[in-house]
Protein backbone atom coordinates (compact mmCIF):
# COMPACT_ATOMS: atom_id res chain seq x y z
CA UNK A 1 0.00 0.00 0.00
CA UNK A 2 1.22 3.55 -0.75
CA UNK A 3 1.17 6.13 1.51
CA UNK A 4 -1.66 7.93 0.70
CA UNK A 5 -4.56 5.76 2.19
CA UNK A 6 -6.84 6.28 -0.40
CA UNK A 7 -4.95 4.50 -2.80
CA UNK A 8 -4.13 0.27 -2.92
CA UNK A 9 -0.66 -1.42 -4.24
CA UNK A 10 -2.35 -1.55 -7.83
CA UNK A 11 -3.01 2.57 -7.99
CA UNK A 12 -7.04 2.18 -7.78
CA UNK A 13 -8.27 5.02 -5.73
CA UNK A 14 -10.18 3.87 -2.81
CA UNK A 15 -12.24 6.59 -2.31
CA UNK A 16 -14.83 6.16 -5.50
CA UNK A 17 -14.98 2.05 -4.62
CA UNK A 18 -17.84 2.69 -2.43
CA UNK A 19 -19.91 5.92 -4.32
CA UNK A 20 -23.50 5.21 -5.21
CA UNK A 21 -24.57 5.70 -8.12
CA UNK A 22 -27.80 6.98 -8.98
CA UNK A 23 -29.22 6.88 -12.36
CA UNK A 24 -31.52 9.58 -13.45
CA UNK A 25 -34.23 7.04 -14.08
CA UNK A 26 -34.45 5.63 -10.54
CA UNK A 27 -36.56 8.81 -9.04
CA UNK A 28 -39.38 7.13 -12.12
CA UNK A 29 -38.71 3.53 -10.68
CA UNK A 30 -39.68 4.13 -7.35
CA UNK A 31 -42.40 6.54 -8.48
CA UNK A 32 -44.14 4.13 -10.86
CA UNK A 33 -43.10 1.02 -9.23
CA UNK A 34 -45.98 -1.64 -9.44
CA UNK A 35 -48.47 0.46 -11.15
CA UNK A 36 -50.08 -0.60 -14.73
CA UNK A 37 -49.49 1.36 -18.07
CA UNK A 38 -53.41 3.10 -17.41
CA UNK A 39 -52.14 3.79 -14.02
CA UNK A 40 -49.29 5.69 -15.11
CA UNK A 41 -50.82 7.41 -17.58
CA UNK A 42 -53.80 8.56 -15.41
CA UNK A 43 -50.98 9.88 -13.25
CA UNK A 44 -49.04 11.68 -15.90
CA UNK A 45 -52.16 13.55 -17.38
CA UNK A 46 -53.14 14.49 -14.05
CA UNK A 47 -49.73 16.17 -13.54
CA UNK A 48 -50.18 18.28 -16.68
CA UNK A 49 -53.65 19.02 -15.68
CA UNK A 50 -52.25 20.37 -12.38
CA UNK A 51 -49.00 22.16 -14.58
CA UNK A 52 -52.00 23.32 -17.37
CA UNK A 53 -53.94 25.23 -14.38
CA UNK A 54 -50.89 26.59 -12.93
CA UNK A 55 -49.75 28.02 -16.30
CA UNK A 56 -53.27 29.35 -17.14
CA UNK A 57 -53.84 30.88 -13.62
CA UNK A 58 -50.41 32.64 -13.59
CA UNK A 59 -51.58 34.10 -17.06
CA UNK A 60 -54.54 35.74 -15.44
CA UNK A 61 -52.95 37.17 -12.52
CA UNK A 62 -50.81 38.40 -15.11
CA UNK A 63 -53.89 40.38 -17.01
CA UNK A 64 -55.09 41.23 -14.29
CA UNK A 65 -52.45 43.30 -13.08
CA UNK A 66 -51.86 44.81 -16.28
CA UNK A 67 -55.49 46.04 -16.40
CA UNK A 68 -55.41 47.18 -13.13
CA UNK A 69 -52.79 49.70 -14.42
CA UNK A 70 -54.13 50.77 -17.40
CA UNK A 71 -57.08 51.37 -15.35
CA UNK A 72 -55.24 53.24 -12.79
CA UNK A 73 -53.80 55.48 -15.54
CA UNK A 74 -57.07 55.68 -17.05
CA UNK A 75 -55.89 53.70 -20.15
CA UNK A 76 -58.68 50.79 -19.34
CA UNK A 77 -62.16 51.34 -18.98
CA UNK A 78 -64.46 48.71 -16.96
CA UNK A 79 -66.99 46.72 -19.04
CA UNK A 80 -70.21 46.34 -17.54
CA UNK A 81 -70.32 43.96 -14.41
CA UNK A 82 -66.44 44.24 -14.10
CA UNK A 83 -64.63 44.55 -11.12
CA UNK A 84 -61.02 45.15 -10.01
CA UNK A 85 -59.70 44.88 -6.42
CA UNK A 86 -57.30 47.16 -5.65
């Protein structure tokens, strides 16, 4: 052995022997582990449903605030029934 003690009498380094290795698959292993093919893909679409909303609500926060600016510089006027909280 040398004598650094990370390395054996054949020059491996000792220190990577031991490092586990995770593929970037394994997180959808142990996420889909002992479902079905429907049961994945009921999962999957539900996720995009949830990503879908999240999207489209962000866009309409996003509209909203910009009319409630124009409004505030009197650049947007209200339609009828329309309401803005400020």
């Amino acid at each position: 052995m040398s004598s650094n003690n990370n390395i054996d009498e054949f020059g491996r380094d000792l220190s990577l022997r031991h490092r586990e290795f995770k593929s970037i698959f394994d997180t959808y292993l142990e996420r889909f582990k002992g479902m079905s093919w429907a049961e994945i893909n009921w999962l999957i679409e539900d996720d995009e449903e949830k990503e879908r909303k999240q999207v489209e609500r962000i866009e309409l926060v996003k509209a909203h605030d910009e009319r409630k600016k124009l409004y505030q510089q009197g650049l947007y006027e209200l339609e009828e029934g329309e309401e803005l909280d400020m």
